[in-house]
PDB file of N, CA and C in Angstrom:
ATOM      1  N   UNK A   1      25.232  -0.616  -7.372  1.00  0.00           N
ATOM      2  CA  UNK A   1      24.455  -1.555  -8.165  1.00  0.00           C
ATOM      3  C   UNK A   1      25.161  -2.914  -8.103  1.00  0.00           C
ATOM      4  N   UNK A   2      24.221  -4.087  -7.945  1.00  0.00           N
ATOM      5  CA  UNK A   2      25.121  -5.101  -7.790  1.00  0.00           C
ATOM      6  C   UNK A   2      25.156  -5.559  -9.339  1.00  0.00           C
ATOM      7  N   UNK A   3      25.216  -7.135  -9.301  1.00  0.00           N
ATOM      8  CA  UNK A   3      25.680  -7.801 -10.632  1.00  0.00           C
ATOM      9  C   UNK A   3      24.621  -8.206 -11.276  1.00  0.00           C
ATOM     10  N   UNK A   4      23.144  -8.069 -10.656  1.00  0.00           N
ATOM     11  CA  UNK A   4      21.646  -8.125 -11.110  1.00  0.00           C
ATOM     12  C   UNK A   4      21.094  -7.147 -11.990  1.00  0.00           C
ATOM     13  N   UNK A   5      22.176  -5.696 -11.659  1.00  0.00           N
ATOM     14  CA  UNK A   5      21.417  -4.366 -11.941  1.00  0.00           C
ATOM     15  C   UNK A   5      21.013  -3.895 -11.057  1.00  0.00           C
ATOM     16  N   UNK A   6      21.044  -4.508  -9.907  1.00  0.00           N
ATOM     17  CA  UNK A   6      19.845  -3.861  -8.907  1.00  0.00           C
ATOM     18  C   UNK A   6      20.591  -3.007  -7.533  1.00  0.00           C
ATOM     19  N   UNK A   7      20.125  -1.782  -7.364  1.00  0.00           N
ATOM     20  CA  UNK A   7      20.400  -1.547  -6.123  1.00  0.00           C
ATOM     21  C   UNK A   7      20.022  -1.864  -5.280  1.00  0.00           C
ATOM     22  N   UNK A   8      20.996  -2.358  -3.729  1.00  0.00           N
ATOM     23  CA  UNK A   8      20.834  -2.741  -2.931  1.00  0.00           C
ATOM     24  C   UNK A   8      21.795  -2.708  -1.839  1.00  0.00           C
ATOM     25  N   UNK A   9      21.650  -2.299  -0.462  1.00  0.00           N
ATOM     26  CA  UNK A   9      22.271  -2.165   0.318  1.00  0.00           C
ATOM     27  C   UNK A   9      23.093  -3.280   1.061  1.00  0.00           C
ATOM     28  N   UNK A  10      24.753  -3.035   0.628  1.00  0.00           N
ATOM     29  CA  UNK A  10      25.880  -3.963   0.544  1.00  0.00           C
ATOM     30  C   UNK A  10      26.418  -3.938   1.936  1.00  0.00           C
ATOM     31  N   UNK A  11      26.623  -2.878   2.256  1.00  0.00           N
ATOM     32  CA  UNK A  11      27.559  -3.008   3.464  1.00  0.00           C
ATOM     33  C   UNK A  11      26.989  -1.062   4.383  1.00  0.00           C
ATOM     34  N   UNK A  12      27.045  -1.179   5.262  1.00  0.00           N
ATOM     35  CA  UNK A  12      26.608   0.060   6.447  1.00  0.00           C
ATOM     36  C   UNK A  12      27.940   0.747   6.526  1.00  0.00           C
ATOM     37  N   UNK A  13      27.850   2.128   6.595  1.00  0.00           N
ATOM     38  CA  UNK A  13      28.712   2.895   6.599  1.00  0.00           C
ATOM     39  C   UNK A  13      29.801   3.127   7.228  1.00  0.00           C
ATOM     40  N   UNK A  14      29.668   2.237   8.148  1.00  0.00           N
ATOM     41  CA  UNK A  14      30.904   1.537   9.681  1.00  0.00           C
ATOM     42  C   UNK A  14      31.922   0.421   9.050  1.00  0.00           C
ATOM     43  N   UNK A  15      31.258  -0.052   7.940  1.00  0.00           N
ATOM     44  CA  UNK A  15      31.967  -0.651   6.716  1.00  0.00           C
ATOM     45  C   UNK A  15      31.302  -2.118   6.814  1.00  0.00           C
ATOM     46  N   UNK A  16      30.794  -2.572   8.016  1.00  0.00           N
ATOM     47  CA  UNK A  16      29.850  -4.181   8.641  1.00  0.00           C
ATOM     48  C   UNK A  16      29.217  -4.412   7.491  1.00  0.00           C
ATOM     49  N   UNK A  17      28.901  -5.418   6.894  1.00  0.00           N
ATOM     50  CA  UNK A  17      28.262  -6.469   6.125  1.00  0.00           C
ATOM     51  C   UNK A  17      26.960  -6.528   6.367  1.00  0.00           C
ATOM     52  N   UNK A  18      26.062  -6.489   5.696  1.00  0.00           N
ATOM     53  CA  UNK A  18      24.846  -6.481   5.772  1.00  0.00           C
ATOM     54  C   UNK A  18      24.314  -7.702   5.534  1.00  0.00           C
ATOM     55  N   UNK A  19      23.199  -8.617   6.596  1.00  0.00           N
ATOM     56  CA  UNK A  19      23.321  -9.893   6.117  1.00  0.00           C
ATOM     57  C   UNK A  19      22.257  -9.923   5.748  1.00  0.00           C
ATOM     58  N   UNK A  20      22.052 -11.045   4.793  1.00  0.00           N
ATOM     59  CA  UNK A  20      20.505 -11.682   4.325  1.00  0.00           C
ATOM     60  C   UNK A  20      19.863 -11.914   5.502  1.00  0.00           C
ATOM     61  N   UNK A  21      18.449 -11.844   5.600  1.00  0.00           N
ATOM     62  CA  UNK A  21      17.674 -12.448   6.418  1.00  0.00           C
ATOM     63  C   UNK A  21      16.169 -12.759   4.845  1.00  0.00           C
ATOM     64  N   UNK A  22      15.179 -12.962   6.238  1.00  0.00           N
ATOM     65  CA  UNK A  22      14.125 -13.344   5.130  1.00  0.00           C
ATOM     66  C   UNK A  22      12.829 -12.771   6.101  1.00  0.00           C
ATOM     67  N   UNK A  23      11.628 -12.231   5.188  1.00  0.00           N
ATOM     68  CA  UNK A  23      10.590 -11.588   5.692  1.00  0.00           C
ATOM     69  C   UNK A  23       9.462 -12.354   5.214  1.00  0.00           C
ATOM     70  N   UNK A  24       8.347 -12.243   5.127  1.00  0.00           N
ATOM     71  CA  UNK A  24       7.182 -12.846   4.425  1.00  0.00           C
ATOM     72  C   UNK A  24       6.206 -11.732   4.262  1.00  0.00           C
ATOM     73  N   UNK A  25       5.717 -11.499   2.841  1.00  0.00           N
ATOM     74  CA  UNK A  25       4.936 -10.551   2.653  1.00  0.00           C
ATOM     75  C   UNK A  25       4.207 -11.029   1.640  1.00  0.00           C
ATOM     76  N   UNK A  26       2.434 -10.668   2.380  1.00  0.00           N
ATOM     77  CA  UNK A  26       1.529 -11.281   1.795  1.00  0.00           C
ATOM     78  C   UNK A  26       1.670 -12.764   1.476  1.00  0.00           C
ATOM     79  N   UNK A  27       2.140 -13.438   3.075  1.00  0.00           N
ATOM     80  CA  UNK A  27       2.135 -15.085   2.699  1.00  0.00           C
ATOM     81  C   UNK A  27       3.370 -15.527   2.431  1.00  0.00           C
ATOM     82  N   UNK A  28       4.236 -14.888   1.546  1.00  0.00           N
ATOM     83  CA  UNK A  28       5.230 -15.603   1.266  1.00  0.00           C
ATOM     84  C   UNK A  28       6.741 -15.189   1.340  1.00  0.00           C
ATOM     85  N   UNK A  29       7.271 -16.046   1.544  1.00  0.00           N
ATOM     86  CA  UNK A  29       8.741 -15.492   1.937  1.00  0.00           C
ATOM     87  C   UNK A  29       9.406 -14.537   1.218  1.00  0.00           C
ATOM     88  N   UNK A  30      10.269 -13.680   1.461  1.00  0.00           N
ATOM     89  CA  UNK A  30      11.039 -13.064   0.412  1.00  0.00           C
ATOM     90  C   UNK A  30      12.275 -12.500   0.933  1.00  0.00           C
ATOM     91  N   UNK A  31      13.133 -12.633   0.583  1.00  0.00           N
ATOM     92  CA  UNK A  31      14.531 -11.910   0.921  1.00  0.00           C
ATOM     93  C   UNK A  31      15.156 -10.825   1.104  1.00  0.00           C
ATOM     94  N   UNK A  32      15.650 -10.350   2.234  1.00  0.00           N
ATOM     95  CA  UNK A  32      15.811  -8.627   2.477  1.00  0.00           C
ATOM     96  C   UNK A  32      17.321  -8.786   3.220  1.00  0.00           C
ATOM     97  N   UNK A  33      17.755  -7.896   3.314  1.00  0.00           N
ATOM     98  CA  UNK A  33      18.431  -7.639   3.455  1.00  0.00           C
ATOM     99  C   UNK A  33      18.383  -6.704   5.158  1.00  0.00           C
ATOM    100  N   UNK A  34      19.138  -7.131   6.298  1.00  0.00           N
ATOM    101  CA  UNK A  34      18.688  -6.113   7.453  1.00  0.00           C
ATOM    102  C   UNK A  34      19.290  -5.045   7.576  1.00  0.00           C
ATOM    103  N   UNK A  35      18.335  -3.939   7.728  1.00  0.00           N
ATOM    104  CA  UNK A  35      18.151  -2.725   7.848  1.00  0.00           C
ATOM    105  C   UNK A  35      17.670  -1.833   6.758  1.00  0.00           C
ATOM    106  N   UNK A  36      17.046  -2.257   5.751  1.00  0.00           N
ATOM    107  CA  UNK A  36      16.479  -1.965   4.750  1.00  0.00           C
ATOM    108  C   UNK A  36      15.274  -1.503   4.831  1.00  0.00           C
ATOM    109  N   UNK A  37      14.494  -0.444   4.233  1.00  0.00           N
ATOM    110  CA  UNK A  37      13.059  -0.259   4.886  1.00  0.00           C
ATOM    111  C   UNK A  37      12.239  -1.774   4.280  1.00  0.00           C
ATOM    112  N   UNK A  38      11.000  -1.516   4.753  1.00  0.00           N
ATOM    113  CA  UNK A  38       9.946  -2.963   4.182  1.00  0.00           C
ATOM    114  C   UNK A  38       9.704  -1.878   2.596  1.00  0.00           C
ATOM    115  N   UNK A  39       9.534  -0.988   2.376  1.00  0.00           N
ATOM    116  CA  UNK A  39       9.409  -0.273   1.434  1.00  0.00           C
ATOM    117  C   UNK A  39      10.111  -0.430   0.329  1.00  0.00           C
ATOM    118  N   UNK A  40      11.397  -0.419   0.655  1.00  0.00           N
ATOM    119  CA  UNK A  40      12.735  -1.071  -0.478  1.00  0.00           C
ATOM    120  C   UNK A  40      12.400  -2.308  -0.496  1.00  0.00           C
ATOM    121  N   UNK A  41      12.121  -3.251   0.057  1.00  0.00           N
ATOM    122  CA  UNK A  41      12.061  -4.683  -0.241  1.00  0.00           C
ATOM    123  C   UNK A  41      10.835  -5.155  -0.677  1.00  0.00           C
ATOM    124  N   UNK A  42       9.680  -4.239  -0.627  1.00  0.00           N
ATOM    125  CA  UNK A  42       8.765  -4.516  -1.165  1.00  0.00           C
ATOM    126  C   UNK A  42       8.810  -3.745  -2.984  1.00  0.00           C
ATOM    127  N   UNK A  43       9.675  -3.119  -3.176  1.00  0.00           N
ATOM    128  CA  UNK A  43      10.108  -2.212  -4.255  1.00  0.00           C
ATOM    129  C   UNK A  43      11.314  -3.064  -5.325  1.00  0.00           C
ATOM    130  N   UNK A  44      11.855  -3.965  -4.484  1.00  0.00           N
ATOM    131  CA  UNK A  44      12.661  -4.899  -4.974  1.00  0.00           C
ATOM    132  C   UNK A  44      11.931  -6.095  -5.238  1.00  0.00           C
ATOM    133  N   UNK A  45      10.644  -6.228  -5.196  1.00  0.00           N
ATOM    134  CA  UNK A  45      10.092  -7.567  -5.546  1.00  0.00           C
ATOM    135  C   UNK A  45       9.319  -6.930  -6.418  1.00  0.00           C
ATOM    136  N   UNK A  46       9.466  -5.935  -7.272  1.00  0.00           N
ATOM    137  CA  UNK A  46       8.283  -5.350  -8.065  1.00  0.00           C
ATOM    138  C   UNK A  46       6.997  -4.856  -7.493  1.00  0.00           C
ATOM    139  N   UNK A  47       6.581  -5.015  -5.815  1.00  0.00           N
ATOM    140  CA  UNK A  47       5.567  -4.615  -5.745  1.00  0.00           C
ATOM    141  C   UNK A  47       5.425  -3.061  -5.700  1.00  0.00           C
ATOM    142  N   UNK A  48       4.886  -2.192  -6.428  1.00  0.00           N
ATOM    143  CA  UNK A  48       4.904  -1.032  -6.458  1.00  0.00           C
ATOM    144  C   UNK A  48       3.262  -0.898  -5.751  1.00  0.00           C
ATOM    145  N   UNK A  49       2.161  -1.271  -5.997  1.00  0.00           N
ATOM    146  CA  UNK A  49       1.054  -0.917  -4.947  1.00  0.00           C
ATOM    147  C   UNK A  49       0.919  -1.496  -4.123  1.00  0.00           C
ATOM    148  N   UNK A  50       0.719  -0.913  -3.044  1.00  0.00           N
ATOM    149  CA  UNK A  50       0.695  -1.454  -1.428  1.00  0.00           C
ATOM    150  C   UNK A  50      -1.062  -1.400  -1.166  1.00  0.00           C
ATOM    151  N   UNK A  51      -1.546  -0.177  -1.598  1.00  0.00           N
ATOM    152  CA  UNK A  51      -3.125   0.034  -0.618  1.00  0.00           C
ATOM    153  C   UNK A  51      -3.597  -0.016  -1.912  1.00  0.00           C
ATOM    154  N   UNK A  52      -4.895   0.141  -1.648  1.00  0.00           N
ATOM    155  CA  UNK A  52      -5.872   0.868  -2.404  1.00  0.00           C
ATOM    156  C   UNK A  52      -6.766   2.814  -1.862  1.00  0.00           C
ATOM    157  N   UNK A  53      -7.063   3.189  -2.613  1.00  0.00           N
ATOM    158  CA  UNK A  53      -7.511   4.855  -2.162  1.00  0.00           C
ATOM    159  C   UNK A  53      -8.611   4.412  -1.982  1.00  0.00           C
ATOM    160  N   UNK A  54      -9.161   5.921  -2.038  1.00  0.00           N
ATOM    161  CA  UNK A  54     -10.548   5.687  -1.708  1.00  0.00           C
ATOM    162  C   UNK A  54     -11.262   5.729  -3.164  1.00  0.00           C
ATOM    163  N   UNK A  55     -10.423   5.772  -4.095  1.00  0.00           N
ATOM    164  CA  UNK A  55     -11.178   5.558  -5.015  1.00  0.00           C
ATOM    165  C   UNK A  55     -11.656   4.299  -5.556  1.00  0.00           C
ATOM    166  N   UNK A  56     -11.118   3.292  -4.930  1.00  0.00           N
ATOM    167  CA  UNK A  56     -10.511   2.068  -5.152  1.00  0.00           C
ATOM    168  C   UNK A  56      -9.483   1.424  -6.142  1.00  0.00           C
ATOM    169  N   UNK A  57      -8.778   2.063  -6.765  1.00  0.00           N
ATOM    170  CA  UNK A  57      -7.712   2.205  -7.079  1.00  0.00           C
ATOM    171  C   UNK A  57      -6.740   1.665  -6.195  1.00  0.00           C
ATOM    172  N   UNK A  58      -5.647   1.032  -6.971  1.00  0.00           N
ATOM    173  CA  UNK A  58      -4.500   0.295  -6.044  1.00  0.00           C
ATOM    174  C   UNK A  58      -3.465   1.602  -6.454  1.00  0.00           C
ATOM    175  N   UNK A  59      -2.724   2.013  -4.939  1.00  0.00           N
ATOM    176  CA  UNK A  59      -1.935   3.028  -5.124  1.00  0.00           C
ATOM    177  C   UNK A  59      -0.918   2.613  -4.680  1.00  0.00           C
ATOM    178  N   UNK A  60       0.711   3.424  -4.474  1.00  0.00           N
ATOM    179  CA  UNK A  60       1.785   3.101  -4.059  1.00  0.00           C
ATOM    180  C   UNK A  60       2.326   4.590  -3.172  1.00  0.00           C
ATOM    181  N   UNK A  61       3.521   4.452  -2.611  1.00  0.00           N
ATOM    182  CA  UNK A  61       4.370   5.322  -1.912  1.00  0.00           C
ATOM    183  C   UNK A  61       4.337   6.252  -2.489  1.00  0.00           C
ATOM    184  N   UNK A  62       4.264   7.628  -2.391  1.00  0.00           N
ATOM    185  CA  UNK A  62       4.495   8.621  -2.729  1.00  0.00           C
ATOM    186  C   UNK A  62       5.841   9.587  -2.520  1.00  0.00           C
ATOM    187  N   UNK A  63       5.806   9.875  -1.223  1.00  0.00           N
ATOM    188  CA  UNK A  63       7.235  10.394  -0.618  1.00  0.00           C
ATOM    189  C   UNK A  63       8.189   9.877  -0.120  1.00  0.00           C
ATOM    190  N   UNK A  64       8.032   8.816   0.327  1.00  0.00           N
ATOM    191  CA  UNK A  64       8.744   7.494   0.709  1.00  0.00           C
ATOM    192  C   UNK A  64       9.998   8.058   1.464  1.00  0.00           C
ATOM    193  N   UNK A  65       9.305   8.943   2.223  1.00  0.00           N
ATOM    194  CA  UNK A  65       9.877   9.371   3.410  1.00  0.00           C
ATOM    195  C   UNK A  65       9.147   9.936   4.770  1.00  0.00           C
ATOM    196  N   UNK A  66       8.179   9.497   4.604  1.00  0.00           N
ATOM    197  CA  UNK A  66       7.302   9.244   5.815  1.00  0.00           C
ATOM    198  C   UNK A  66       6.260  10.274   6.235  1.00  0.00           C
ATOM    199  N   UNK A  67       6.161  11.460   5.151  1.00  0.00           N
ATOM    200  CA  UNK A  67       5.204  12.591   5.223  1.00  0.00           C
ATOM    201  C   UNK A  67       4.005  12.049   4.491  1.00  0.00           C
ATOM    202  N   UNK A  68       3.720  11.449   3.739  1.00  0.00           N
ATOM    203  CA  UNK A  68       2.157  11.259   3.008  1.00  0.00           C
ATOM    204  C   UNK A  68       1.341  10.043   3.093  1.00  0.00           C
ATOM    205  N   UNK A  69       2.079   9.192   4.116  1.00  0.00           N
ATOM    206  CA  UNK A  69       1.294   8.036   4.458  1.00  0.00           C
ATOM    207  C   UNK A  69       0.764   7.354   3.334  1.00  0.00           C
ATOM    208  N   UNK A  70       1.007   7.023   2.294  1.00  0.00           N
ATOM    209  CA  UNK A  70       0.894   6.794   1.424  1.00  0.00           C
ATOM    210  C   UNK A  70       0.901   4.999   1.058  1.00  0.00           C
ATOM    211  N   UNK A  71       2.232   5.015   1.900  1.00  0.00           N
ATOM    212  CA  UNK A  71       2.376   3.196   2.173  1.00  0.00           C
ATOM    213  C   UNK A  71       2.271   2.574   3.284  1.00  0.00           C
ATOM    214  N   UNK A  72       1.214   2.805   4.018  1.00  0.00           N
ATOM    215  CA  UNK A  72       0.737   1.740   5.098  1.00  0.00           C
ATOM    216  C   UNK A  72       0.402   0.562   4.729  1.00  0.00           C
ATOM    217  N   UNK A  73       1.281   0.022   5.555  1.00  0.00           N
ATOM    218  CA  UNK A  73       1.104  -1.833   5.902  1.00  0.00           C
ATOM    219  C   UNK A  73       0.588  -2.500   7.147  1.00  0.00           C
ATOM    220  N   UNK A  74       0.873  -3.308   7.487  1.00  0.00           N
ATOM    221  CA  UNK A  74       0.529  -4.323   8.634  1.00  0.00           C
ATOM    222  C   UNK A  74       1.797  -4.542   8.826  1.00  0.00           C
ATOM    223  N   UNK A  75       2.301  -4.268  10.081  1.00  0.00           N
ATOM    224  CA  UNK A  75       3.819  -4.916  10.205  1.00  0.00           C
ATOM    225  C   UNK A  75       3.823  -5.833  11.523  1.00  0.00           C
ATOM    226  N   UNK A  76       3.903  -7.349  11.033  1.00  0.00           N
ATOM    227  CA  UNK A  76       3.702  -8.353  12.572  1.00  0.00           C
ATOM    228  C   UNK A  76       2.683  -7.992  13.439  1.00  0.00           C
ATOM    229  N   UNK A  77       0.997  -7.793  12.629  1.00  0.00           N
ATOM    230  CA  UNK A  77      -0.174  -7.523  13.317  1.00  0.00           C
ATOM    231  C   UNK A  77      -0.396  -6.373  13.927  1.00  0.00           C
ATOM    232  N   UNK A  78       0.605  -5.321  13.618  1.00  0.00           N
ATOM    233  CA  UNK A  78       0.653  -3.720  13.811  1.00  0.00           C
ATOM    234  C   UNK A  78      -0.190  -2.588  12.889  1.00  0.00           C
ATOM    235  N   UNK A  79      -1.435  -2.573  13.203  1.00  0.00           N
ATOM    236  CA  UNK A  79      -1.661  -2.037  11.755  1.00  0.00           C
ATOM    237  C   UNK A  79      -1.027  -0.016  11.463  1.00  0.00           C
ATOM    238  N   UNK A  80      -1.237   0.078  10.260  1.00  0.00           N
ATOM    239  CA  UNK A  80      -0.724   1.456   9.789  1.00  0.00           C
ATOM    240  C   UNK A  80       0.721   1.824  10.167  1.00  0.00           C
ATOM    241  N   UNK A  81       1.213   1.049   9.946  1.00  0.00           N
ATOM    242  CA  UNK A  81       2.905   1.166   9.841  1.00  0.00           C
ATOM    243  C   UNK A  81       3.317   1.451   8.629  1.00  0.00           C
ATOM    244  N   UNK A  82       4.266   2.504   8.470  1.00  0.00           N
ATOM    245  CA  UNK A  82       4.554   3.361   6.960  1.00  0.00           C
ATOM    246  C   UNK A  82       5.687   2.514   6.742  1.00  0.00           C
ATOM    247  N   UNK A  83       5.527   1.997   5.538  1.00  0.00           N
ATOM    248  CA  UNK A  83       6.243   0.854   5.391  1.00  0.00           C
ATOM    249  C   UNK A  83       8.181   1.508   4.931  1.00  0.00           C
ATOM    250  N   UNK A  84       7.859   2.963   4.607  1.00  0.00           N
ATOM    251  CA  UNK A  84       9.106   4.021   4.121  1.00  0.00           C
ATOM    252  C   UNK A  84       9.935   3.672   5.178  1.00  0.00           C
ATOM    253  N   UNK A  85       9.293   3.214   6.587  1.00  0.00           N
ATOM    254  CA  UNK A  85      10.185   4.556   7.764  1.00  0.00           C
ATOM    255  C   UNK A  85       9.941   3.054   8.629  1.00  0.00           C
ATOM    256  N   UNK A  86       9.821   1.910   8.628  1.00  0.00           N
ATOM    257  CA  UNK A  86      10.064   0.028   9.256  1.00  0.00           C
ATOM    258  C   UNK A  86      10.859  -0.113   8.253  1.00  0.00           C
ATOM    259  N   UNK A  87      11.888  -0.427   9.172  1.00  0.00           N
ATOM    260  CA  UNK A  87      13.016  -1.687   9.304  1.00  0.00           C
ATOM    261  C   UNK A  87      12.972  -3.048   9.531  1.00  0.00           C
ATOM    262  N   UNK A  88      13.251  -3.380   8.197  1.00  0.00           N
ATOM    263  CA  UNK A  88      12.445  -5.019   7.965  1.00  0.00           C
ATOM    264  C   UNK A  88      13.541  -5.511   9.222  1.00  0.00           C
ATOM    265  N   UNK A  89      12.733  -6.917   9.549  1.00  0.00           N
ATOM    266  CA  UNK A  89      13.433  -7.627  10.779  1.00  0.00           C
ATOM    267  C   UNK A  89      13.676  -9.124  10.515  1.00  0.00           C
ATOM    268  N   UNK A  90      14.745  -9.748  11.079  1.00  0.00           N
ATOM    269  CA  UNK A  90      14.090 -11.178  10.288  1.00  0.00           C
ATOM    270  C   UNK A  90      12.692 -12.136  10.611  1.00  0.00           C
ATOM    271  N   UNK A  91      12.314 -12.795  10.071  1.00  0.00           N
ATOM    272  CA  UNK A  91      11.013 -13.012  10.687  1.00  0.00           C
ATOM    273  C   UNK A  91       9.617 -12.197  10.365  1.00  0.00           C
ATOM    274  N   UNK A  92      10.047 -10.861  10.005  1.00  0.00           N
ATOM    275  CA  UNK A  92       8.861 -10.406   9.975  1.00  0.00           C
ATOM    276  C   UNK A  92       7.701 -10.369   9.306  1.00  0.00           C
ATOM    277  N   UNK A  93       6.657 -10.313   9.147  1.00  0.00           N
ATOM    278  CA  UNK A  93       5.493 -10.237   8.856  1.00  0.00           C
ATOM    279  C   UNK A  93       4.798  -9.114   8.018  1.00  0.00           C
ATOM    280  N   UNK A  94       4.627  -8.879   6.718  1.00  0.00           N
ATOM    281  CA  UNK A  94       3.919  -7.961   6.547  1.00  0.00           C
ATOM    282  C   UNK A  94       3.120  -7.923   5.535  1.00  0.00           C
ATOM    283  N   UNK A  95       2.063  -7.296   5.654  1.00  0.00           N
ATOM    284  CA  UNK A  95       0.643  -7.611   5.141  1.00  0.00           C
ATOM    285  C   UNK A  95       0.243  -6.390   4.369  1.00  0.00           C
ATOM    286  N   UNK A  96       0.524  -6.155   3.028  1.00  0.00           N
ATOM    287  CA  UNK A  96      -0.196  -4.894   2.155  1.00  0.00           C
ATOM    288  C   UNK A  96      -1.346  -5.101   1.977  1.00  0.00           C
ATOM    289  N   UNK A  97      -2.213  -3.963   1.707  1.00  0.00           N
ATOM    290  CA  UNK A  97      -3.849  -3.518   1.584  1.00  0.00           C
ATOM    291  C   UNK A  97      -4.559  -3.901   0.313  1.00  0.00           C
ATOM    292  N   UNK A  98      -3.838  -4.365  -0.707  1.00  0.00           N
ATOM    293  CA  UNK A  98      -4.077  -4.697  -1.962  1.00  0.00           C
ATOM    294  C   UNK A  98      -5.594  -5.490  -1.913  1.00  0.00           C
ATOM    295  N   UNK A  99      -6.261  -6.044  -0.786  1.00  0.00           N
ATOM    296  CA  UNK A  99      -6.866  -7.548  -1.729  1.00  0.00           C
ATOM    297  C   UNK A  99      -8.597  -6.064  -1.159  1.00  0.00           C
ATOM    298  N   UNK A 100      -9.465  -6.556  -1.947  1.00  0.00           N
ATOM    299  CA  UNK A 100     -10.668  -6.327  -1.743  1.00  0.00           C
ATOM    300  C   UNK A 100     -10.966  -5.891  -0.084  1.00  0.00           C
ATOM    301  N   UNK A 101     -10.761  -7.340   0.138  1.00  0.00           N
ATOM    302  CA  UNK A 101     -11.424  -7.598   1.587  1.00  0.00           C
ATOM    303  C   UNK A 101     -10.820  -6.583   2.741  1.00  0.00           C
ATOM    304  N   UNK A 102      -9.589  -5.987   1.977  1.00  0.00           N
ATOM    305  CA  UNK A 102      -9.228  -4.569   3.232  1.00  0.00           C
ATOM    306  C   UNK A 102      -9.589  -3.749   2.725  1.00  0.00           C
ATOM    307  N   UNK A 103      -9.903  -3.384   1.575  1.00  0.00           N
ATOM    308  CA  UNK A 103     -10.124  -1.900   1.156  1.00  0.00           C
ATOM    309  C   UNK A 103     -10.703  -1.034   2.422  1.00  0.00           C
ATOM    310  N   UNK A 104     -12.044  -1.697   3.046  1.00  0.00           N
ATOM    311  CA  UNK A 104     -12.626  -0.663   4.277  1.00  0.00           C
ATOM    312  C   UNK A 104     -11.082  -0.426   5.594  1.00  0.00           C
ATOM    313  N   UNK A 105     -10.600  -1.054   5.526  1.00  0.00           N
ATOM    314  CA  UNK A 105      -9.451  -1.114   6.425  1.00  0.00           C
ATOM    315  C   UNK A 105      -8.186   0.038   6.331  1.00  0.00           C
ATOM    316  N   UNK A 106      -8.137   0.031   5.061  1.00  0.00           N
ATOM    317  CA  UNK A 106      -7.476   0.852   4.512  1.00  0.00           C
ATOM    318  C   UNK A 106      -7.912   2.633   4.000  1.00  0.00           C
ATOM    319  N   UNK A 107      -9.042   2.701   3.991  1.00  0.00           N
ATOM    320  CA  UNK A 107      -9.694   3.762   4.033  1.00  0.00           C
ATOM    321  C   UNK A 107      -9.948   4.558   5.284  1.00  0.00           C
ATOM    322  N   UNK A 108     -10.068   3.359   6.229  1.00  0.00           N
ATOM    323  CA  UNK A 108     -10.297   3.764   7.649  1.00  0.00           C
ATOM    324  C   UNK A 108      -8.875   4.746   8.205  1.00  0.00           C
ATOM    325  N   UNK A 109      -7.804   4.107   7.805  1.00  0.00           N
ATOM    326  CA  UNK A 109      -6.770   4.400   7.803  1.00  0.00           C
ATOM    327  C   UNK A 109      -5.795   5.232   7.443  1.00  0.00           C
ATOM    328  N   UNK A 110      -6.063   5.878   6.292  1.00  0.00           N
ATOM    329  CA  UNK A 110      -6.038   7.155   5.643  1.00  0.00           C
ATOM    330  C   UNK A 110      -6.880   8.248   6.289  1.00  0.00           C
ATOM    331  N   UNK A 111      -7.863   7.723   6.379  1.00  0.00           N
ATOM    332  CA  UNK A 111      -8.871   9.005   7.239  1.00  0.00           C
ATOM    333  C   UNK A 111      -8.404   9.326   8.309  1.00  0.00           C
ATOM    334  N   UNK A 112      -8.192   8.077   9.288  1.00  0.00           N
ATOM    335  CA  UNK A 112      -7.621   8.849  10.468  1.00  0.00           C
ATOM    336  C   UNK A 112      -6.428   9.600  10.463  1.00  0.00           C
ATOM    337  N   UNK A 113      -5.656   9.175   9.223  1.00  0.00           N
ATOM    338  CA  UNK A 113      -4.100  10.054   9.531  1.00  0.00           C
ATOM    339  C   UNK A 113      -4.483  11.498   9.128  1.00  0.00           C
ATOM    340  N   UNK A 114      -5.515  11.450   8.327  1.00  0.00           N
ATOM    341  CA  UNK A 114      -5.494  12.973   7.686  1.00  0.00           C
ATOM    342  C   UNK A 114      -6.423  13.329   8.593  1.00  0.00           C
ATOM    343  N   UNK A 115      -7.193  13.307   9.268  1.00  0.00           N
ATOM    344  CA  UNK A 115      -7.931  14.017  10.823  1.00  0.00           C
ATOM    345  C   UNK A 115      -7.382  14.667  12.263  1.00  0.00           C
TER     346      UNK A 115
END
């Protein structure tokens, strides 16, 4: 835990320093740390829902280990990337399912994983 309260990954087990970089999600910049999933850093900015279901309901990660597809994103125009199991990069790009206008996108997307 650092001096925020917050956990966050300090240093890699080789003992190397983990450096800041910066990502942009949903538009705007935000700070990560490399080698962190997009999942943790989207979890560290408070965003806890990523998609919406099919109920339309805004949902979040479930296993957050890469079995329930649960948190698909857009990663740098990639779509259905489990955001658990990407390794934020600097630079990168990523786009959650949250707004209206994806819901069909996101449904599409769930369906196919479970088919």
């Amino acid at each position: 835990m650092n001096k925020n309260g917050e956990f966050r990954l300090v240093e890699r087990l080789d003992g190397a320093a983990v450096r800041p970089i910066t990502v942009s999600i949903d538009g705007r910049p935000v700070p990560a740390l490399a080698g962190e999933s997009v999942l943790s850093v989207l979890l560290s900015q408070g965003e806890k829902g990523i998609c919406k279901n099919s109920h339309g309901l805004v949902s979040g990660a479930y296993c957050g280990m890469g079995i329930c597809f649960c948190c698909l994103v857009r990663v740098d125009g990639r779509e259905k990337q489990r955001a658990c199991m990407t390794a934020v990069a600097d630079g990168m790009t990523v786009e959650t399912r949250r707004s209206l206008s994806d819901l069909d996108a996101c449904l599409v997307a769930e369906h196919e994983v479970a088919a």
